[in-house]
PDB file of N, CA and C in Angstrom:
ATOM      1  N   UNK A   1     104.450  96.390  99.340  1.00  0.00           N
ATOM      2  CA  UNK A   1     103.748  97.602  99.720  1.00  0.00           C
ATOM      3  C   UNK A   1     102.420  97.685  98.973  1.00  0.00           C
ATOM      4  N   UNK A   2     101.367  98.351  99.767  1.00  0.00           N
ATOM      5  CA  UNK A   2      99.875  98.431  98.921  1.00  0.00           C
ATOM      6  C   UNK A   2     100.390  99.503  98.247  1.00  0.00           C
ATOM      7  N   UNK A   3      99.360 100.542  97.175  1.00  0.00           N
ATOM      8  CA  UNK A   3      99.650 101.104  96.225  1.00  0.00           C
ATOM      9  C   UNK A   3      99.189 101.975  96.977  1.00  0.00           C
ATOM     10  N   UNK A   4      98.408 102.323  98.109  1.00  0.00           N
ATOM     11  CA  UNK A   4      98.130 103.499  98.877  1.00  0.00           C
ATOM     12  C   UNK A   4      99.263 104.034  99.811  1.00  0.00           C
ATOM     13  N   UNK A   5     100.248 103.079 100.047  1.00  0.00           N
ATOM     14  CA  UNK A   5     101.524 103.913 100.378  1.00  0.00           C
ATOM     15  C   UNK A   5     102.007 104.488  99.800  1.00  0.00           C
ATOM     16  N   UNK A   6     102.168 104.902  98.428  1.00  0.00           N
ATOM     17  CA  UNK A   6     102.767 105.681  97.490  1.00  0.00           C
ATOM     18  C   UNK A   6     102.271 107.084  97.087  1.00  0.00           C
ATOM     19  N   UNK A   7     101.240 107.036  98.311  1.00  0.00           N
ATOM     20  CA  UNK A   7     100.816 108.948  97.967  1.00  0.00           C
ATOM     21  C   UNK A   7     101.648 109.624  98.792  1.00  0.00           C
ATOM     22  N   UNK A   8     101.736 110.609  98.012  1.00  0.00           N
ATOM     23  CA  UNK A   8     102.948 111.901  98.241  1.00  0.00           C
ATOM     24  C   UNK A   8     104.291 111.000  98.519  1.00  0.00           C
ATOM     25  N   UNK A   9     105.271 110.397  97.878  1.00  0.00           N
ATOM     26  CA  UNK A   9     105.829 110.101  97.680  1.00  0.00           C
ATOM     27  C   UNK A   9     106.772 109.935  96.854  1.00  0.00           C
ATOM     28  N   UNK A  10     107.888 110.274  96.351  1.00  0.00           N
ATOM     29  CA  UNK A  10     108.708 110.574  95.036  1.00  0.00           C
ATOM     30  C   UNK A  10     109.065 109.030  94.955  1.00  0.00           C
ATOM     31  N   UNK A  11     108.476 108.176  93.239  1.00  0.00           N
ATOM     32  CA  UNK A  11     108.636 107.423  93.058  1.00  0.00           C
ATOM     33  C   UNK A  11     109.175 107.282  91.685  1.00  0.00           C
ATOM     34  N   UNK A  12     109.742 105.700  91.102  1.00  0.00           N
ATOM     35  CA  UNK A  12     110.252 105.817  90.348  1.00  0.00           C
ATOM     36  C   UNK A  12     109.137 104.924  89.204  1.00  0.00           C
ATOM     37  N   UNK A  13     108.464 104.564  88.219  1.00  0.00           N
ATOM     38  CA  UNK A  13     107.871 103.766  88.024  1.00  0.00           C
ATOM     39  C   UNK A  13     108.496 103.203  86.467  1.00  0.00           C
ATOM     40  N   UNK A  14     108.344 102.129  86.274  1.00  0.00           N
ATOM     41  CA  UNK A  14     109.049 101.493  84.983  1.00  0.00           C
ATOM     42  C   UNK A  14     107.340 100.868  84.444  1.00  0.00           C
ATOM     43  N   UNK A  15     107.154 101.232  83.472  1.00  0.00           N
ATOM     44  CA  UNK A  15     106.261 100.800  82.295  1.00  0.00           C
ATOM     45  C   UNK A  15     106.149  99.887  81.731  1.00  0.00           C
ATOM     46  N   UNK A  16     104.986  98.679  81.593  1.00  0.00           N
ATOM     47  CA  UNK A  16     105.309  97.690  80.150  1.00  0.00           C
ATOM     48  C   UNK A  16     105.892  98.127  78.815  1.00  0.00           C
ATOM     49  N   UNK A  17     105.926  99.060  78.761  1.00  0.00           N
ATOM     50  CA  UNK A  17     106.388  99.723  77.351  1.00  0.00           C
ATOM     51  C   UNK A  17     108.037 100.057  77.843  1.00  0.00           C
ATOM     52  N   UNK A  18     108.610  99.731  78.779  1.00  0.00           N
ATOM     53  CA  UNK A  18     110.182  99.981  79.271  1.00  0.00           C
ATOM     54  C   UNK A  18     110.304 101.363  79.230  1.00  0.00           C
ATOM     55  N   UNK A  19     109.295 102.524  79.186  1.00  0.00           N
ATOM     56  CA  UNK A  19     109.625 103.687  79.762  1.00  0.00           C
ATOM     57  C   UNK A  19     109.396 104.025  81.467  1.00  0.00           C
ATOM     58  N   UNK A  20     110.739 105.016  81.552  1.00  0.00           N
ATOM     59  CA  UNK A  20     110.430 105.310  83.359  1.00  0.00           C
ATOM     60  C   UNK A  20     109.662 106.466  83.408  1.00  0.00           C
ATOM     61  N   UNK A  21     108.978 106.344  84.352  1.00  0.00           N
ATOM     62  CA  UNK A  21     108.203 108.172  85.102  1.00  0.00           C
ATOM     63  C   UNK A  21     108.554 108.134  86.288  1.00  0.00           C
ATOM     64  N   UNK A  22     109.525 109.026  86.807  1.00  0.00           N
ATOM     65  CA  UNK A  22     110.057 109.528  87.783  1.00  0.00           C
ATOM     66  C   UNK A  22     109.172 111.069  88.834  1.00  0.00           C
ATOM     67  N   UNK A  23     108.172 110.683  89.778  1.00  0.00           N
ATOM     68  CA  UNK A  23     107.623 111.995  90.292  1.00  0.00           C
ATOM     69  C   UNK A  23     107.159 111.657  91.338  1.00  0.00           C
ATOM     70  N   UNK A  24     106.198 112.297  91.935  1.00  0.00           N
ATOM     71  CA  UNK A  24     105.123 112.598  93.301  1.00  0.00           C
ATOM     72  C   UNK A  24     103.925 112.066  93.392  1.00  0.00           C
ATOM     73  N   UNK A  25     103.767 110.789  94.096  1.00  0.00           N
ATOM     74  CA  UNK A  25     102.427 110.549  93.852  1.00  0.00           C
ATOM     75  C   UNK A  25     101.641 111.688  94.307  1.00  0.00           C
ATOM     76  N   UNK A  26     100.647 112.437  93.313  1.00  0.00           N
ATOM     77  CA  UNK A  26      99.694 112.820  94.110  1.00  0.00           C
ATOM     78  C   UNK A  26      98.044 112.871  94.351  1.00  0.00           C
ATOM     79  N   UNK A  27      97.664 111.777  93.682  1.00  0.00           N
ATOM     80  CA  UNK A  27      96.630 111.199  93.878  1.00  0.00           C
ATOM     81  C   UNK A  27      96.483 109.899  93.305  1.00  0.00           C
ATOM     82  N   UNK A  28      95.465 109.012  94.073  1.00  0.00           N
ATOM     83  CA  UNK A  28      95.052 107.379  93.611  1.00  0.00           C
ATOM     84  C   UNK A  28      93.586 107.539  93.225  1.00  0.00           C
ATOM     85  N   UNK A  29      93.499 107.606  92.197  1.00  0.00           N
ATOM     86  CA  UNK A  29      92.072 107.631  92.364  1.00  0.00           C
ATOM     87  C   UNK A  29      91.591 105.722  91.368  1.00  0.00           C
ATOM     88  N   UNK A  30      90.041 105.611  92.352  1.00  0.00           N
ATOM     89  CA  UNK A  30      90.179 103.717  91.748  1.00  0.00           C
ATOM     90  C   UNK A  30      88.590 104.132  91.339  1.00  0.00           C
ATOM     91  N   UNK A  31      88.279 103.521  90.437  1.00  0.00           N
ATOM     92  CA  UNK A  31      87.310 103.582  90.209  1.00  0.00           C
ATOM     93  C   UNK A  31      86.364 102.268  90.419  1.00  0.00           C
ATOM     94  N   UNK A  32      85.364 101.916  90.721  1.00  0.00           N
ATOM     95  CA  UNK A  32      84.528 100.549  90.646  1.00  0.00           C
ATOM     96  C   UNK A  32      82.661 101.141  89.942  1.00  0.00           C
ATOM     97  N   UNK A  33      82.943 101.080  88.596  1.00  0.00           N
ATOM     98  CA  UNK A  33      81.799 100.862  87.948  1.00  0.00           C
ATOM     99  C   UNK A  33      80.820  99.597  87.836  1.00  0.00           C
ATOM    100  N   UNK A  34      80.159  99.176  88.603  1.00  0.00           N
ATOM    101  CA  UNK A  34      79.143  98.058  88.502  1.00  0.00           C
ATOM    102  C   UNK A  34      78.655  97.707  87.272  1.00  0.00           C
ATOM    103  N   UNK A  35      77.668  99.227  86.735  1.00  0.00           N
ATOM    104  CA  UNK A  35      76.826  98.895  85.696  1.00  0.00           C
ATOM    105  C   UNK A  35      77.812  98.705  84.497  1.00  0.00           C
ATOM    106  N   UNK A  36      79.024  99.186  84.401  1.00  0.00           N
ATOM    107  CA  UNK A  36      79.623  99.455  83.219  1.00  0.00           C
ATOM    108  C   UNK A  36      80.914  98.181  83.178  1.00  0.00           C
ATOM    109  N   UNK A  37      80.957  97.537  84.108  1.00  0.00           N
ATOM    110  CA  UNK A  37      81.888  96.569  84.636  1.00  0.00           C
ATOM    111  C   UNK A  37      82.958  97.409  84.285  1.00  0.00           C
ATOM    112  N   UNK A  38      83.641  98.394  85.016  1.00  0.00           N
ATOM    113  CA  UNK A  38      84.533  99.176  84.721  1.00  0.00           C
ATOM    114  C   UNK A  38      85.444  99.424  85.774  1.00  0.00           C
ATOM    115  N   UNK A  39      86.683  98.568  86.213  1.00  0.00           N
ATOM    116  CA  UNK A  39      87.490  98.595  87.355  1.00  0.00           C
ATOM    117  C   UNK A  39      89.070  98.547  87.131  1.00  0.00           C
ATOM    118  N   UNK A  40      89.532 100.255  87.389  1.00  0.00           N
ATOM    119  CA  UNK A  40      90.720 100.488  87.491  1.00  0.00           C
ATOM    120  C   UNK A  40      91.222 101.698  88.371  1.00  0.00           C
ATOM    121  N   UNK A  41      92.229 101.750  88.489  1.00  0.00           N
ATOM    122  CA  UNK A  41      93.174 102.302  89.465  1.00  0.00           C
ATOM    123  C   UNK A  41      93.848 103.249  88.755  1.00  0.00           C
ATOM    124  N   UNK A  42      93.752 104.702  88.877  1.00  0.00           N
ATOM    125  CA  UNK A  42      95.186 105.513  88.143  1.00  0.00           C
ATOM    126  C   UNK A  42      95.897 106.145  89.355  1.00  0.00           C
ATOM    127  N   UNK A  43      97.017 106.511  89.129  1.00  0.00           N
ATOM    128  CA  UNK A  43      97.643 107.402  89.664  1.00  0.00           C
ATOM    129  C   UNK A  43      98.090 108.704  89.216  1.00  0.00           C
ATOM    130  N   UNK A  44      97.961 109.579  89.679  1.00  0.00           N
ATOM    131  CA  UNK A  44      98.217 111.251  89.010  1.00  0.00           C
ATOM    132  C   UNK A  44      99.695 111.251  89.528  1.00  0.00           C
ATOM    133  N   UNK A  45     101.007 111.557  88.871  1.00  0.00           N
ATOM    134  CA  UNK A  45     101.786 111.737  88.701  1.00  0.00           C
ATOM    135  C   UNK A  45     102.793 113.275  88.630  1.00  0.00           C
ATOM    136  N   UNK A  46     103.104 113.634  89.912  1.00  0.00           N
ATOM    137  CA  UNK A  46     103.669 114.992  89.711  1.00  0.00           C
ATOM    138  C   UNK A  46     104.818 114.648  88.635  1.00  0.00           C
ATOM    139  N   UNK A  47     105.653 115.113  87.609  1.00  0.00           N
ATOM    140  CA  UNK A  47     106.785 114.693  87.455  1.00  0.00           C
ATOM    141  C   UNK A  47     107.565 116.087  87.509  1.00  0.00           C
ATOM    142  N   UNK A  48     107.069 117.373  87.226  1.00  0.00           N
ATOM    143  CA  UNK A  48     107.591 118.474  87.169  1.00  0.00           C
ATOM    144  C   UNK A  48     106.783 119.432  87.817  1.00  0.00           C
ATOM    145  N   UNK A  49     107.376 120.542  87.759  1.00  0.00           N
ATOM    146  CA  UNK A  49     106.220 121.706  88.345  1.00  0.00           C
ATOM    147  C   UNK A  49     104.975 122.158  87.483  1.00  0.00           C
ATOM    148  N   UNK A  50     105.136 121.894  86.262  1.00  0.00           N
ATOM    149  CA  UNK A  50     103.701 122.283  85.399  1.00  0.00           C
ATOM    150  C   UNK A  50     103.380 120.565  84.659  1.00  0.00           C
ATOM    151  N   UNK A  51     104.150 119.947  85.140  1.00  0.00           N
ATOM    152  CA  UNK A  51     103.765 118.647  84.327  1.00  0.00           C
ATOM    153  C   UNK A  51     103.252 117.413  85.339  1.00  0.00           C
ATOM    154  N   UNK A  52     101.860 116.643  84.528  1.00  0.00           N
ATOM    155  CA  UNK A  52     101.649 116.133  85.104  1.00  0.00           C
ATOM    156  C   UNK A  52     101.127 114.640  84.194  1.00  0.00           C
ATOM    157  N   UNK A  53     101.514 113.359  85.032  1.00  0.00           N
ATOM    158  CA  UNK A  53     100.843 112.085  84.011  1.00  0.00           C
ATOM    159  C   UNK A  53      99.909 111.541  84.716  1.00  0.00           C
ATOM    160  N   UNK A  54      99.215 110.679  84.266  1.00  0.00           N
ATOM    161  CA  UNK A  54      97.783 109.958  84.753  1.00  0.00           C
ATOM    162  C   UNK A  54      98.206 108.480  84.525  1.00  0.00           C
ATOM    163  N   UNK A  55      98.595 107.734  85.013  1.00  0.00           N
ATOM    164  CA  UNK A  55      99.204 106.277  84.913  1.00  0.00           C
ATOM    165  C   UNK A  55      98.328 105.223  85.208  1.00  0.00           C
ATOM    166  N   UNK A  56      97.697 104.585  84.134  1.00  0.00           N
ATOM    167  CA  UNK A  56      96.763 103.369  84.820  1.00  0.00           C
ATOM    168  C   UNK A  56      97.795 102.432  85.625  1.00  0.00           C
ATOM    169  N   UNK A  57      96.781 101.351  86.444  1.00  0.00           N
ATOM    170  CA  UNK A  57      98.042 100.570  87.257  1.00  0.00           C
ATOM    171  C   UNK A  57      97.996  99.422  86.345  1.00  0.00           C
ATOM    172  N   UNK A  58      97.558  99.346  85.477  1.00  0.00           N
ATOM    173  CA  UNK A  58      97.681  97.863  84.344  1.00  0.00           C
ATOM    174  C   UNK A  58      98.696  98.442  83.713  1.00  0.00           C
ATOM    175  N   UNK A  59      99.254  99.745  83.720  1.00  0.00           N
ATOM    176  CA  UNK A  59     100.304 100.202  82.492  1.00  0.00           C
ATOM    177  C   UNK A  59     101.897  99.588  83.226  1.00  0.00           C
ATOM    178  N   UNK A  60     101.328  99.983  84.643  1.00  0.00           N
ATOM    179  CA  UNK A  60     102.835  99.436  85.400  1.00  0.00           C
ATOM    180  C   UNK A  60     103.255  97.880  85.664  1.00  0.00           C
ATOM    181  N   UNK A  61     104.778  98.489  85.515  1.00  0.00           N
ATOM    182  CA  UNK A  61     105.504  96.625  85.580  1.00  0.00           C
ATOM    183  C   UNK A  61     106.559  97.244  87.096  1.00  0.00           C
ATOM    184  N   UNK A  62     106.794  97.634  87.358  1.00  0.00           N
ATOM    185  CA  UNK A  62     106.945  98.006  88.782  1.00  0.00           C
ATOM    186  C   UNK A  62     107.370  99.182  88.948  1.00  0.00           C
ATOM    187  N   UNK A  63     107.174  99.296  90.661  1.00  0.00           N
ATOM    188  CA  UNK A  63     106.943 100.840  90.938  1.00  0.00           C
ATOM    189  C   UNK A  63     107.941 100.824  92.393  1.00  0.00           C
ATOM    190  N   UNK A  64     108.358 101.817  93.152  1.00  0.00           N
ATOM    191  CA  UNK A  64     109.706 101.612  93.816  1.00  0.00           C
ATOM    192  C   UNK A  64     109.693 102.823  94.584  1.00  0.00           C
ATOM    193  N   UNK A  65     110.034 103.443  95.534  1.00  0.00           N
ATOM    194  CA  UNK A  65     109.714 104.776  96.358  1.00  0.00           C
ATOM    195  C   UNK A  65     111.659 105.154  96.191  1.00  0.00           C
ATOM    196  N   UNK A  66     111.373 106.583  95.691  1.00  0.00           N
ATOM    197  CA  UNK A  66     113.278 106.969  95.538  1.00  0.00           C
ATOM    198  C   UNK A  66     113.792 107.483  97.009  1.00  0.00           C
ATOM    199  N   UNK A  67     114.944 107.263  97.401  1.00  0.00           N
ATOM    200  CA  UNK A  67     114.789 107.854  98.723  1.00  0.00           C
ATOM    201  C   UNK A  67     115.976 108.678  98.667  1.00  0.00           C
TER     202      UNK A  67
END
């Protein structure tokens, strides 16, 4: 799956660091800086109703849609 299927989607994601984040994708935002050679991908992370994470995609070791 591309990583743009995973908006609005309840996913499960496992970390290089072996922690899980369990939530909603709800935004991809990618960035492509030229001048700054600056190129990455986060995802905004519902996990609760007032909580929210910002996940680079270099942080993830895989990611999985819960159904």
């Amino acid at each position: 799956m591309e990583i743009d299927e995973f908006l609005h989607k309840h996913v499960l994601i496992e970390l290089k660091d072996g922690t899980n984040v369990e939530g909603i994708v709800i935004d991809i935002h990618q960035t492509d800086n030229y001048e700054d050679s600056i190129f990455y991908t986060t995802l905004n992370i519902r996990v609760d109703y007032n909580d929210y994470r910002l996940i680079y995609i270099n942080e993830i070791d895989t990611i999985g849609e819960v159904k």
